[in-house]
C-alpha atoms as a PDB file:
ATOM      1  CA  UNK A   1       0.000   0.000   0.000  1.00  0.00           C
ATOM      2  CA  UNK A   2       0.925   3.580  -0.703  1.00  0.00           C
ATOM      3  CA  UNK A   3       1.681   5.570   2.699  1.00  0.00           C
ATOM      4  CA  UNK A   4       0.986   9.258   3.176  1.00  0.00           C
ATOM      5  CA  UNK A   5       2.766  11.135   5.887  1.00  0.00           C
ATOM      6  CA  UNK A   6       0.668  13.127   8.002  1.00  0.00           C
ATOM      7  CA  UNK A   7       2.007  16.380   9.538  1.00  0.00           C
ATOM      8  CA  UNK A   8       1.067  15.260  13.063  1.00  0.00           C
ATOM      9  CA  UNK A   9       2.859  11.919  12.973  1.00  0.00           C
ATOM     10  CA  UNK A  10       2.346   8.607  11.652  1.00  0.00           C
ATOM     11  CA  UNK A  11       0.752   7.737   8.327  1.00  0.00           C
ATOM     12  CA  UNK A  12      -2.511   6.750   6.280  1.00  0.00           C
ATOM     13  CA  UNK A  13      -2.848   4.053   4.003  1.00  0.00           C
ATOM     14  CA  UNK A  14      -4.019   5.556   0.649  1.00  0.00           C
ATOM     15  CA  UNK A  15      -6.826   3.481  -0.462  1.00  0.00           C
ATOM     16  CA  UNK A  16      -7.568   3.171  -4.080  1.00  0.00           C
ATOM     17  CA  UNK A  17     -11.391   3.996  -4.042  1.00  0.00           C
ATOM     18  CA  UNK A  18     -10.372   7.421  -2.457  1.00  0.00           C
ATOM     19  CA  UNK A  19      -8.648   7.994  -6.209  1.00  0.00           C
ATOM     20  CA  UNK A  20      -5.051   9.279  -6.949  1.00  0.00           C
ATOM     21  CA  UNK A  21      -1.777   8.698  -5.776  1.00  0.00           C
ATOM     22  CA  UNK A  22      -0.347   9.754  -2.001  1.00  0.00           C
ATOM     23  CA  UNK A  23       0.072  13.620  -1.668  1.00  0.00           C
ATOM     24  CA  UNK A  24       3.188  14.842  -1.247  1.00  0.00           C
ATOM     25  CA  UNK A  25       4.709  11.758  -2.456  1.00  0.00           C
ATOM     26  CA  UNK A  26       6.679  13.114  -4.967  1.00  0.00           C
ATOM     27  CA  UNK A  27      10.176  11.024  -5.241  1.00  0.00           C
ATOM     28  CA  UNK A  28      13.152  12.500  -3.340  1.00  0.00           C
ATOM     29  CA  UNK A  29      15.764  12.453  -6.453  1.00  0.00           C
ATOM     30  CA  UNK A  30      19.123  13.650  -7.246  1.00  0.00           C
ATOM     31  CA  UNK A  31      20.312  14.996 -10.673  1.00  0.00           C
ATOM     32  CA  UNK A  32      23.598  13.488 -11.903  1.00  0.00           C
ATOM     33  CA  UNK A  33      25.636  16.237 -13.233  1.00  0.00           C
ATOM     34  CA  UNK A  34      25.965  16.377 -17.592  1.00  0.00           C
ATOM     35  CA  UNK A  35      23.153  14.055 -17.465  1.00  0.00           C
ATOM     36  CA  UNK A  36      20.177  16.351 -18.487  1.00  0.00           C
ATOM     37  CA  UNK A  37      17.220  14.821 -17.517  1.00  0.00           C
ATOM     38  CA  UNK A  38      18.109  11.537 -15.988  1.00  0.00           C
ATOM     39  CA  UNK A  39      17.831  11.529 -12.024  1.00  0.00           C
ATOM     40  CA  UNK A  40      19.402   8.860  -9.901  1.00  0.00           C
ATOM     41  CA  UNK A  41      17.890   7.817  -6.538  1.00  0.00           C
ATOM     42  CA  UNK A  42      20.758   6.366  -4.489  1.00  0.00           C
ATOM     43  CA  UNK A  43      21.073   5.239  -0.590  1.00  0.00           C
ATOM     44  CA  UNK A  44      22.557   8.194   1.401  1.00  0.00           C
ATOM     45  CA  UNK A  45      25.232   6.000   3.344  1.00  0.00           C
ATOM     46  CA  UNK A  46      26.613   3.627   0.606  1.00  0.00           C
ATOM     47  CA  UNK A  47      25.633   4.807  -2.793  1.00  0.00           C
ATOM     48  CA  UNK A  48      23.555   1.792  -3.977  1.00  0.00           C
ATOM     49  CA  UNK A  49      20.703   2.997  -6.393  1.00  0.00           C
ATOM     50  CA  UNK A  50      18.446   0.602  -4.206  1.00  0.00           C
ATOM     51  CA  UNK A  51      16.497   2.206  -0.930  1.00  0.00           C
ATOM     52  CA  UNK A  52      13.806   1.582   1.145  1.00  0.00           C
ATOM     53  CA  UNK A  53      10.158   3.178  -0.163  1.00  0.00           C
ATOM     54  CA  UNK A  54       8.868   2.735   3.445  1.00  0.00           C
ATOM     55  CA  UNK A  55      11.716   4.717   5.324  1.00  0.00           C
ATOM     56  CA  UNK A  56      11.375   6.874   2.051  1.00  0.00           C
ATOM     57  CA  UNK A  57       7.474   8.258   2.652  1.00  0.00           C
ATOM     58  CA  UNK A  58       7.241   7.923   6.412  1.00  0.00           C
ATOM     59  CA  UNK A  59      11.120   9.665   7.367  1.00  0.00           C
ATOM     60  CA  UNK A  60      12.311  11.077   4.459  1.00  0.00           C
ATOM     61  CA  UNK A  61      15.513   9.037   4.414  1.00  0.00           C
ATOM     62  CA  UNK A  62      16.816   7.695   1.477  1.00  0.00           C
ATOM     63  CA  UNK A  63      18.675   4.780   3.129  1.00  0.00           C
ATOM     64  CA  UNK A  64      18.748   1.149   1.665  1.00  0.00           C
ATOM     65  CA  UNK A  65      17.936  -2.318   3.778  1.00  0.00           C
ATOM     66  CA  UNK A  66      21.416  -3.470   3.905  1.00  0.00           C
ATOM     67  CA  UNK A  67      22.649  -0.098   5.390  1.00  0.00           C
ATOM     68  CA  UNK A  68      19.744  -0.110   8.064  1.00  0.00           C
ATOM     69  CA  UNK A  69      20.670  -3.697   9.422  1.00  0.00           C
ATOM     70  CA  UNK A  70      24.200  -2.950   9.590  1.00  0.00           C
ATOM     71  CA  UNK A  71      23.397   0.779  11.376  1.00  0.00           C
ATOM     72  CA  UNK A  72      20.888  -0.352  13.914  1.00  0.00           C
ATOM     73  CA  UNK A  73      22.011   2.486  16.117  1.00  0.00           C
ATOM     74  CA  UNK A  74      20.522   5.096  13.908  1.00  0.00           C
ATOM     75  CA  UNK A  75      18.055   3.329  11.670  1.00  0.00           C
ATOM     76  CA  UNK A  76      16.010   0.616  14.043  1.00  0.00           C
ATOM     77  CA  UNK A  77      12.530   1.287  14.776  1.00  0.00           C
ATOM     78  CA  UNK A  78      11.646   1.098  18.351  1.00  0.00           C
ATOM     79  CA  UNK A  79       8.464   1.151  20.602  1.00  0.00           C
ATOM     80  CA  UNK A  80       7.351   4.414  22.273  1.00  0.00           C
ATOM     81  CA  UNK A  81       7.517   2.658  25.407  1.00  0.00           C
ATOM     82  CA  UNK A  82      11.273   1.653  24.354  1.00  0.00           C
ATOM     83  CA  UNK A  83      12.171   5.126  23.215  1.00  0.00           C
ATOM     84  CA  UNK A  84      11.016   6.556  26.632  1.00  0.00           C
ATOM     85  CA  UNK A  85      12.478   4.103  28.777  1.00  0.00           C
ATOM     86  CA  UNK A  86      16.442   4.313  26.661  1.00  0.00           C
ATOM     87  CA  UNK A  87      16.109   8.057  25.699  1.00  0.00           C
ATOM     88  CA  UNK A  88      14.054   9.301  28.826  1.00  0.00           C
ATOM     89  CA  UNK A  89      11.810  11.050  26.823  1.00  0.00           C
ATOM     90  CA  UNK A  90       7.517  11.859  27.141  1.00  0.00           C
ATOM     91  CA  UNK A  91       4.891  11.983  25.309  1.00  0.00           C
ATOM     92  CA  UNK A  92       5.396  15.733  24.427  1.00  0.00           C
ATOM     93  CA  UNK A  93       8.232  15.291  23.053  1.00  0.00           C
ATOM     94  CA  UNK A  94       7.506  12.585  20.623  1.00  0.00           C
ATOM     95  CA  UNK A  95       4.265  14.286  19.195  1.00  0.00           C
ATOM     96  CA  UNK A  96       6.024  15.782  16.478  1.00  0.00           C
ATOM     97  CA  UNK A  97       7.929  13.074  15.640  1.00  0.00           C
ATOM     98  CA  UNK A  98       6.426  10.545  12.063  1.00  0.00           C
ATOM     99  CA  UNK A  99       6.146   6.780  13.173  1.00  0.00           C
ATOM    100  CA  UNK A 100       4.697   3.631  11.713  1.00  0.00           C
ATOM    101  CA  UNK A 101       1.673   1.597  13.375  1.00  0.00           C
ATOM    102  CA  UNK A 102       2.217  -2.243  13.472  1.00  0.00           C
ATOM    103  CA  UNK A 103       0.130  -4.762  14.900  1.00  0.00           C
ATOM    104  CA  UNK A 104       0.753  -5.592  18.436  1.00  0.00           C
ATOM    105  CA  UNK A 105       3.027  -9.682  17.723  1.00  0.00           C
ATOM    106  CA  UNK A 106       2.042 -10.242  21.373  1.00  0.00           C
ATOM    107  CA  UNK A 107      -1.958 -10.251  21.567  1.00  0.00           C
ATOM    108  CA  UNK A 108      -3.994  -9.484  18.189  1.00  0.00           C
ATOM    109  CA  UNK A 109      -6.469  -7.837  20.375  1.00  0.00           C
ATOM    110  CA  UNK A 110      -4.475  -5.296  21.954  1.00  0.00           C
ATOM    111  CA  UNK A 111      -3.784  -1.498  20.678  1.00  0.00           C
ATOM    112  CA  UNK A 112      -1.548  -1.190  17.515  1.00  0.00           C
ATOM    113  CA  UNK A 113       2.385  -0.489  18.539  1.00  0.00           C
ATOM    114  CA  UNK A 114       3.506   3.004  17.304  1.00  0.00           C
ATOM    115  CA  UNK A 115       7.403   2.558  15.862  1.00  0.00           C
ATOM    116  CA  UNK A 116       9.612   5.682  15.575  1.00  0.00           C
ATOM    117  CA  UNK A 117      12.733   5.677  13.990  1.00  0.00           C
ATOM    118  CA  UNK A 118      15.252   5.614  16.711  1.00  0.00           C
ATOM    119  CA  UNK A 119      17.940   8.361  14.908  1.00  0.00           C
ATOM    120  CA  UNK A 120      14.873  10.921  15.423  1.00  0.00           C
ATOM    121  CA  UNK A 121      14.126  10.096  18.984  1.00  0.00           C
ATOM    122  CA  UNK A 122      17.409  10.309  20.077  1.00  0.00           C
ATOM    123  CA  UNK A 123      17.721  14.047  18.347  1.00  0.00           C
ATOM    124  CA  UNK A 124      14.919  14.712  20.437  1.00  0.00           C
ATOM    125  CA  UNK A 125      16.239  14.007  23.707  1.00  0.00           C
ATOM    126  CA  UNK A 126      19.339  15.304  22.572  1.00  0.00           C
ATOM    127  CA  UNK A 127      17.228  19.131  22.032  1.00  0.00           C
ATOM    128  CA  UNK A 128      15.805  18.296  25.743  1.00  0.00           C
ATOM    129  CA  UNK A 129      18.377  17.214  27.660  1.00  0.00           C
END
């Protein structure tokens, strides 16, 4: 599914019978120099043309899956209950902040888990503290 970033945080699947593509969703693209009108797309840290589309639309990063298993310190997602335990921050502070709802893997039931990319949290508590 197509994601749309809302300015408050988190995002809204785009469904199809609510017509047209995301807003805003315009690619994030870089123009190779003496090559008029071709635009390359490449992962910030290594270089490869390949990135992740979900990291793309929800944190504007352009950062591929290799380069977010091997950086876990700044890529991983973590829980909000995570981020305030590690980074000793509060609700407040994480308002502003974009994140990604997941299903809750320990009862289907229960509320949906609320993921935020653990490079912005930490800049957070960084401004805070």
């Amino acid at each position: 599914p197509e994601y749309r970033v809302v300015p408050v945080g988190g995002f809204i699947p785009e469904r199809e019978d609510r017509g047209g593509a995301a807003s805003g969703s315009a690619p994030l693209t870089l123009t190779v120099p003496g090559q008029a009108g071709k635009e390359v797309v490449s992962c910030t840290e290594c270089g490869e043309n390949a990135f992740n589309e979900q990291y793309r639309q929800l944190f504007s990063l352009i950062v591929c899956k290799p380069c977010i298993a091997a950086k876990e310190d700044k890529y991983k997602l973590m829980t909000k209950t995570a981020a305030k335990e590690e980074f000793l921050v509060n609700d407040g502070d994480l308002i502003g902040l974009n994140f990604l709802h997941k299903s809750n893997p320990r009862k289907e039931g229960w509320k949906e888990m609320k993921l935020y990319l653990r490079l912005q949290v930490r800049d957070v508590s960084w401004e805070r503290w």
